[in-house]
PDB file of N, CA and C in Angstrom:
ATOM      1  N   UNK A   1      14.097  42.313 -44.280  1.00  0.00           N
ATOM      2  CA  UNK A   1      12.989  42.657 -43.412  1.00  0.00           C
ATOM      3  C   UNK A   1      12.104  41.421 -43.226  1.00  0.00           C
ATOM      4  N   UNK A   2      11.476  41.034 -42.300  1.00  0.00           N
ATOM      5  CA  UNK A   2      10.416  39.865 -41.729  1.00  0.00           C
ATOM      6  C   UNK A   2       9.409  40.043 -41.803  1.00  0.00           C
ATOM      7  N   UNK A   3       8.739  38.968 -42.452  1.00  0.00           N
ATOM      8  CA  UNK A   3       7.250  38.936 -43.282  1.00  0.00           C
ATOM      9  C   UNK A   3       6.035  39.282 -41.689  1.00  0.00           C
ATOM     10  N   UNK A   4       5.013  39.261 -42.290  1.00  0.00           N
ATOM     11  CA  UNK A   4       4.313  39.809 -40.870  1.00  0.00           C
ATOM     12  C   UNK A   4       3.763  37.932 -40.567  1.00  0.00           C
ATOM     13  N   UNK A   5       4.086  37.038 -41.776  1.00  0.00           N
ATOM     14  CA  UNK A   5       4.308  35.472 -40.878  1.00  0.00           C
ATOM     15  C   UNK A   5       4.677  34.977 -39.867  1.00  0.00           C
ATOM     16  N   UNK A   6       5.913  35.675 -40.573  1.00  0.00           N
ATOM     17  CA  UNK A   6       7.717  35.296 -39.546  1.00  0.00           C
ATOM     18  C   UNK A   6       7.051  36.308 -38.161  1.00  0.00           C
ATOM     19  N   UNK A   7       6.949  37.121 -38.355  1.00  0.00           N
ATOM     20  CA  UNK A   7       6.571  37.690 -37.246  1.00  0.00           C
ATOM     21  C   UNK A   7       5.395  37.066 -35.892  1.00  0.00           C
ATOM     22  N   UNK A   8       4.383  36.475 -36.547  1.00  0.00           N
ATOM     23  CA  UNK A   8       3.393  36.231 -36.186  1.00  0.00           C
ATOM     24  C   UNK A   8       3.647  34.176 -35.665  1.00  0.00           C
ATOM     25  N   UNK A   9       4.524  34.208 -36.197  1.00  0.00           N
ATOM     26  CA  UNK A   9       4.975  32.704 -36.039  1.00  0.00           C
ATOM     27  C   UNK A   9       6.095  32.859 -34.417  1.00  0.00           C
ATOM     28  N   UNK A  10       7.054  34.555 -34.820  1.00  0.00           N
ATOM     29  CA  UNK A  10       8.003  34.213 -33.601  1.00  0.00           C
ATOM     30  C   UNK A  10       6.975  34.555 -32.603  1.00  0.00           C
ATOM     31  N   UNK A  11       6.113  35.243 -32.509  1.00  0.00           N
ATOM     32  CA  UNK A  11       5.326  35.357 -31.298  1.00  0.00           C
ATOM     33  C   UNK A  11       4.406  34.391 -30.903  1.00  0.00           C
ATOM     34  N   UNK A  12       3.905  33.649 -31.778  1.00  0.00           N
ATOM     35  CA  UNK A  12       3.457  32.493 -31.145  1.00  0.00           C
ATOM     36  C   UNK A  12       4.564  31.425 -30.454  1.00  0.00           C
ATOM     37  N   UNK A  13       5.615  31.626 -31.628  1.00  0.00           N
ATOM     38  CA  UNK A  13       6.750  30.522 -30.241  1.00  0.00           C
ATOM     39  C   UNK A  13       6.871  31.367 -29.478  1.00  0.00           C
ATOM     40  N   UNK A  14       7.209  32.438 -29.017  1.00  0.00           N
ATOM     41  CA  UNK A  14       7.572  32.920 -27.639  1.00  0.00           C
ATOM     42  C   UNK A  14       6.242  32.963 -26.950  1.00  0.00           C
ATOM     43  N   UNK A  15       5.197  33.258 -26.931  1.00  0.00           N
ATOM     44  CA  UNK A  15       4.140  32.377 -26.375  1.00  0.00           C
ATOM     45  C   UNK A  15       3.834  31.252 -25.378  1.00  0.00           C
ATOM     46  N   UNK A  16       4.374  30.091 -26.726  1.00  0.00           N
ATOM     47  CA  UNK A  16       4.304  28.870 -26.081  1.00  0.00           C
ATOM     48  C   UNK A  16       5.581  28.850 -25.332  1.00  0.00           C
ATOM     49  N   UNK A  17       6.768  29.521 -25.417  1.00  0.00           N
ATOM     50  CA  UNK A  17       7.392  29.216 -24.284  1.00  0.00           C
ATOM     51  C   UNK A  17       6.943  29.774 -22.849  1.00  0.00           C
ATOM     52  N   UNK A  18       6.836  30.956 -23.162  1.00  0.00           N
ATOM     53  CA  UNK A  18       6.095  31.602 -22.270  1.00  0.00           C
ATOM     54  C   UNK A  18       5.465  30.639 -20.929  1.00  0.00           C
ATOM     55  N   UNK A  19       4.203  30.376 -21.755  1.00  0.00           N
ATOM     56  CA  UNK A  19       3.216  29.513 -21.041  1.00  0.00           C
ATOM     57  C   UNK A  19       3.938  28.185 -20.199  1.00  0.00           C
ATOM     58  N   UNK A  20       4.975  28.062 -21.381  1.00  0.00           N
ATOM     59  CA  UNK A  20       5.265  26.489 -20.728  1.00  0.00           C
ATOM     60  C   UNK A  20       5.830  26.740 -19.348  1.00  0.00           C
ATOM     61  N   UNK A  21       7.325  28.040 -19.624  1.00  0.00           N
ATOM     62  CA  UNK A  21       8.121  28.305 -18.454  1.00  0.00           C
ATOM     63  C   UNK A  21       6.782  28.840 -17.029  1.00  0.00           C
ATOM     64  N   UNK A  22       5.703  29.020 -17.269  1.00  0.00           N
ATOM     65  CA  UNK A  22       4.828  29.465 -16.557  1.00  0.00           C
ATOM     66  C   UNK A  22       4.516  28.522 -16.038  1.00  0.00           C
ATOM     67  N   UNK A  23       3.930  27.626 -16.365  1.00  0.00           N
ATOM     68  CA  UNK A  23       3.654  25.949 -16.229  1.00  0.00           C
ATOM     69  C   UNK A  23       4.371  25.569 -15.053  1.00  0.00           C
ATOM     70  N   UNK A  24       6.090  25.403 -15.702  1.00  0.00           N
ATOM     71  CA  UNK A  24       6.935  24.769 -14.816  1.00  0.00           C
ATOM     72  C   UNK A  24       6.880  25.344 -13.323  1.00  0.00           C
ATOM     73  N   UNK A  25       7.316  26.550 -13.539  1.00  0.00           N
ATOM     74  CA  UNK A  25       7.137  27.806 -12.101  1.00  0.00           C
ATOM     75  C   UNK A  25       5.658  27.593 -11.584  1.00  0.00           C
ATOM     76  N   UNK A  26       4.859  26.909 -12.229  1.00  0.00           N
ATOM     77  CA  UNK A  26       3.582  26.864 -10.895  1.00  0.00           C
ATOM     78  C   UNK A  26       3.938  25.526 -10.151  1.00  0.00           C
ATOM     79  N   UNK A  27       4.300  24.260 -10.609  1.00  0.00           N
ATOM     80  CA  UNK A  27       4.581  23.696 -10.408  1.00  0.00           C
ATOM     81  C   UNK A  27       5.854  23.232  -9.589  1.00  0.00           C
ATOM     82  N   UNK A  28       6.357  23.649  -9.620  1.00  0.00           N
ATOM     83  CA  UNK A  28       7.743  24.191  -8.894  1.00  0.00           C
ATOM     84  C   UNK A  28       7.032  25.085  -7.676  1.00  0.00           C
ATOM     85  N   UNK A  29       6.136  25.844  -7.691  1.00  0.00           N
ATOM     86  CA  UNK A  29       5.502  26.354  -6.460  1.00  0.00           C
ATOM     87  C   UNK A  29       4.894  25.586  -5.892  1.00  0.00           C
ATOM     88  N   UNK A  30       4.011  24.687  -6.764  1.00  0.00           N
ATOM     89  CA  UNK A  30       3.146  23.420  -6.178  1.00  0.00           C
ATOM     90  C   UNK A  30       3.895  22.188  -5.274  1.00  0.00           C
ATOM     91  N   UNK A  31       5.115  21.981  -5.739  1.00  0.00           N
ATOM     92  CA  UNK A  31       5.656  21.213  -4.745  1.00  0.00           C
ATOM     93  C   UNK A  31       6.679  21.467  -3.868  1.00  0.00           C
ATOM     94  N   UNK A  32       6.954  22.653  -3.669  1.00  0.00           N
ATOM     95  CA  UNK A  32       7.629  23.627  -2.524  1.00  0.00           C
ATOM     96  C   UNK A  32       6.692  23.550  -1.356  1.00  0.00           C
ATOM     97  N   UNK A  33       5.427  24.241  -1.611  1.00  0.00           N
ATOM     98  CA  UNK A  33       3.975  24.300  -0.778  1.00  0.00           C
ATOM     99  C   UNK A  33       4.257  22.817  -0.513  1.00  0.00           C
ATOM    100  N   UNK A  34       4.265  21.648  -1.427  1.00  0.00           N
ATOM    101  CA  UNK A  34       3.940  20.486  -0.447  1.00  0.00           C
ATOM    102  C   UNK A  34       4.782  19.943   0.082  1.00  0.00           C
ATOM    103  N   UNK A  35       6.133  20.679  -0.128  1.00  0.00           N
ATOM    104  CA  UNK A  35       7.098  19.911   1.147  1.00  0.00           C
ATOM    105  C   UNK A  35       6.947  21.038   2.102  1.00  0.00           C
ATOM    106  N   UNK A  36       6.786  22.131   2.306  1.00  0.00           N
ATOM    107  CA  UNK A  36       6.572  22.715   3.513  1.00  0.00           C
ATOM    108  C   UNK A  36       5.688  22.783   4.117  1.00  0.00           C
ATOM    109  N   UNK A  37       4.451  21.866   3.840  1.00  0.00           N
ATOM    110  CA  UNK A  37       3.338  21.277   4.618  1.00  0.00           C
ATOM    111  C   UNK A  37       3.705  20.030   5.270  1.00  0.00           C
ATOM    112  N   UNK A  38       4.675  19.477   4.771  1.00  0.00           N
ATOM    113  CA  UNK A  38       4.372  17.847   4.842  1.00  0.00           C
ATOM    114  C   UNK A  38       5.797  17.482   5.978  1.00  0.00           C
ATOM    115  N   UNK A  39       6.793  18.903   6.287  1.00  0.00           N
ATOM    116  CA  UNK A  39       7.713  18.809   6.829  1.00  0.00           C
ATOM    117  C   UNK A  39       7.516  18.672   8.195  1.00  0.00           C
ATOM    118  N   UNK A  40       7.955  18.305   9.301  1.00  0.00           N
ATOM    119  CA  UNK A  40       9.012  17.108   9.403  1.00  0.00           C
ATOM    120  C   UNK A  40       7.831  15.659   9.105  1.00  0.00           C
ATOM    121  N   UNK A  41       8.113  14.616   7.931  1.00  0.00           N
ATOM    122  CA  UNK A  41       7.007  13.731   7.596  1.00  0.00           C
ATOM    123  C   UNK A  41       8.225  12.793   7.113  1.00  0.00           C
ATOM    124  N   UNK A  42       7.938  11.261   7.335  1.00  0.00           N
ATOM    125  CA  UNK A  42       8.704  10.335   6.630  1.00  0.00           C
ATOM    126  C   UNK A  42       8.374  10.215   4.701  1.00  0.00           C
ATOM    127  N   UNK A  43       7.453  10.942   4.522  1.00  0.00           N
ATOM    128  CA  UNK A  43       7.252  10.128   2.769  1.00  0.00           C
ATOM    129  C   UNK A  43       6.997  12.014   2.606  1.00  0.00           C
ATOM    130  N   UNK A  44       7.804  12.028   1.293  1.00  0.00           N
ATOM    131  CA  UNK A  44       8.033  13.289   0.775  1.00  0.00           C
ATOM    132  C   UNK A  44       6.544  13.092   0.027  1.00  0.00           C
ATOM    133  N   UNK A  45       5.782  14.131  -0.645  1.00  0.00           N
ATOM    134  CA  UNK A  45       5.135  14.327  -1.358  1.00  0.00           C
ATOM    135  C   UNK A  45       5.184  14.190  -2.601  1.00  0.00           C
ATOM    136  N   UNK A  46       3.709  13.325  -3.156  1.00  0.00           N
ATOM    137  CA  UNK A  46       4.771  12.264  -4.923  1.00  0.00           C
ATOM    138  C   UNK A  46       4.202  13.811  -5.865  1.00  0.00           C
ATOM    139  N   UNK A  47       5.514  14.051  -6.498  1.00  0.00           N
ATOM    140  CA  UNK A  47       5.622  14.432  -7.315  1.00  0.00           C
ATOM    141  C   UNK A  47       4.966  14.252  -8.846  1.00  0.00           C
ATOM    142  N   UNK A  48       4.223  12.861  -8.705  1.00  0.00           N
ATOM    143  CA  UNK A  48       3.415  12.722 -10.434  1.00  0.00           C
ATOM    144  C   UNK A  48       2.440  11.808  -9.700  1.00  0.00           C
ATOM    145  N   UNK A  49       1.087  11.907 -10.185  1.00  0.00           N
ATOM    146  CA  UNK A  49       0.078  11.052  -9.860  1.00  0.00           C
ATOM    147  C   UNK A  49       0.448   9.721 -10.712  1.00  0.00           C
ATOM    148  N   UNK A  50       0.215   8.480 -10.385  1.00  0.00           N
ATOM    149  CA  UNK A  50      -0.217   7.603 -11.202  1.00  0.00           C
ATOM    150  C   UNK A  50      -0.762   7.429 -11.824  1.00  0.00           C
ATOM    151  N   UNK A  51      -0.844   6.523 -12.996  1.00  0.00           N
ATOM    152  CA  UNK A  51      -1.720   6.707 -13.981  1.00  0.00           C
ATOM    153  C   UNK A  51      -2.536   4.855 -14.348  1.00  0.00           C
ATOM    154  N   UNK A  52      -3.263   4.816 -14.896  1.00  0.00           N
ATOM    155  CA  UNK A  52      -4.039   3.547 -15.213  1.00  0.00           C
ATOM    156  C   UNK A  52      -2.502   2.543 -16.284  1.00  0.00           C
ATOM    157  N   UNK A  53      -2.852   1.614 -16.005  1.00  0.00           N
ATOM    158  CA  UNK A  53      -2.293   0.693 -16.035  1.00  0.00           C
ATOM    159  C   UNK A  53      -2.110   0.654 -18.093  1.00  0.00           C
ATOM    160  N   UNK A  54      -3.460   0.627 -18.318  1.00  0.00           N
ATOM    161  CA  UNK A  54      -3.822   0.135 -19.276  1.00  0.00           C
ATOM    162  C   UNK A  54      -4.556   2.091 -19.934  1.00  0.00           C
ATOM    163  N   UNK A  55      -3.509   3.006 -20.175  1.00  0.00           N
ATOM    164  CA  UNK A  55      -4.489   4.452 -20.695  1.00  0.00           C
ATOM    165  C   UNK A  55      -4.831   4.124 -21.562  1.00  0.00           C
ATOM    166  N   UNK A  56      -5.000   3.274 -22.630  1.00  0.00           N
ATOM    167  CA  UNK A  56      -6.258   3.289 -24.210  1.00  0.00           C
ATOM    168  C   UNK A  56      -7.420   3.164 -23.276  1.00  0.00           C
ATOM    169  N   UNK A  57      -7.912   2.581 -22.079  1.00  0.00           N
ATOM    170  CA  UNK A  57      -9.165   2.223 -21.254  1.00  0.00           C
ATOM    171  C   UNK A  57      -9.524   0.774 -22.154  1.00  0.00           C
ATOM    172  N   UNK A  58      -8.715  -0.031 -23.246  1.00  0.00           N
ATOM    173  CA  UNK A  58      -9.043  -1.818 -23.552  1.00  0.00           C
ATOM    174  C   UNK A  58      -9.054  -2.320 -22.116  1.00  0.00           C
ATOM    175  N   UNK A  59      -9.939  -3.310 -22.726  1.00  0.00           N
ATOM    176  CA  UNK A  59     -10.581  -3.993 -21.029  1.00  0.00           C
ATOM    177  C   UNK A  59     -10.133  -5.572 -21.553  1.00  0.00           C
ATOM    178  N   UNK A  60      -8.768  -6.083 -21.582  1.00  0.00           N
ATOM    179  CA  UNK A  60      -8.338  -6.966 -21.843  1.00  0.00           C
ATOM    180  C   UNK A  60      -8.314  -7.893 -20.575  1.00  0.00           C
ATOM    181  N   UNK A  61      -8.921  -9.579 -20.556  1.00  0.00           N
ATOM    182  CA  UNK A  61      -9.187 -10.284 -19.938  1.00  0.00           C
ATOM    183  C   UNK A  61      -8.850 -11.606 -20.227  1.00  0.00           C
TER     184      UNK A  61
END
């Protein structure tokens, strides 16, 4: 029989999958919506923002 841990542990992983597979599927909606806005367009819609060069924010010179 499974401790009310084990228990309380599988529902938090199914949880976090949960959320994650939720995640993906908005996202996956999010860039459906932006190719069927952006259609007929030469530059597809970017898929990941850019990010800073330097993410710690050191201001090396």
């Amino acid at each position: 029989m499974a401790s009310q841990t084990d228990k309380t542990t599988s529902k938090t992983t199914k949880d976090k999958k949960e959320k994650k597979k939720e995640k993906k599927e908005h996202l996956n909606d999010l860039l459906d919506e932006g190719l069927d806005e952006s259609f007929p367009a030469s530059d597809p819609p970017a898929v990941v923002v850019p990010g800073h060069e330097n993410p710690a924010g050191d201001k090396k010179r």
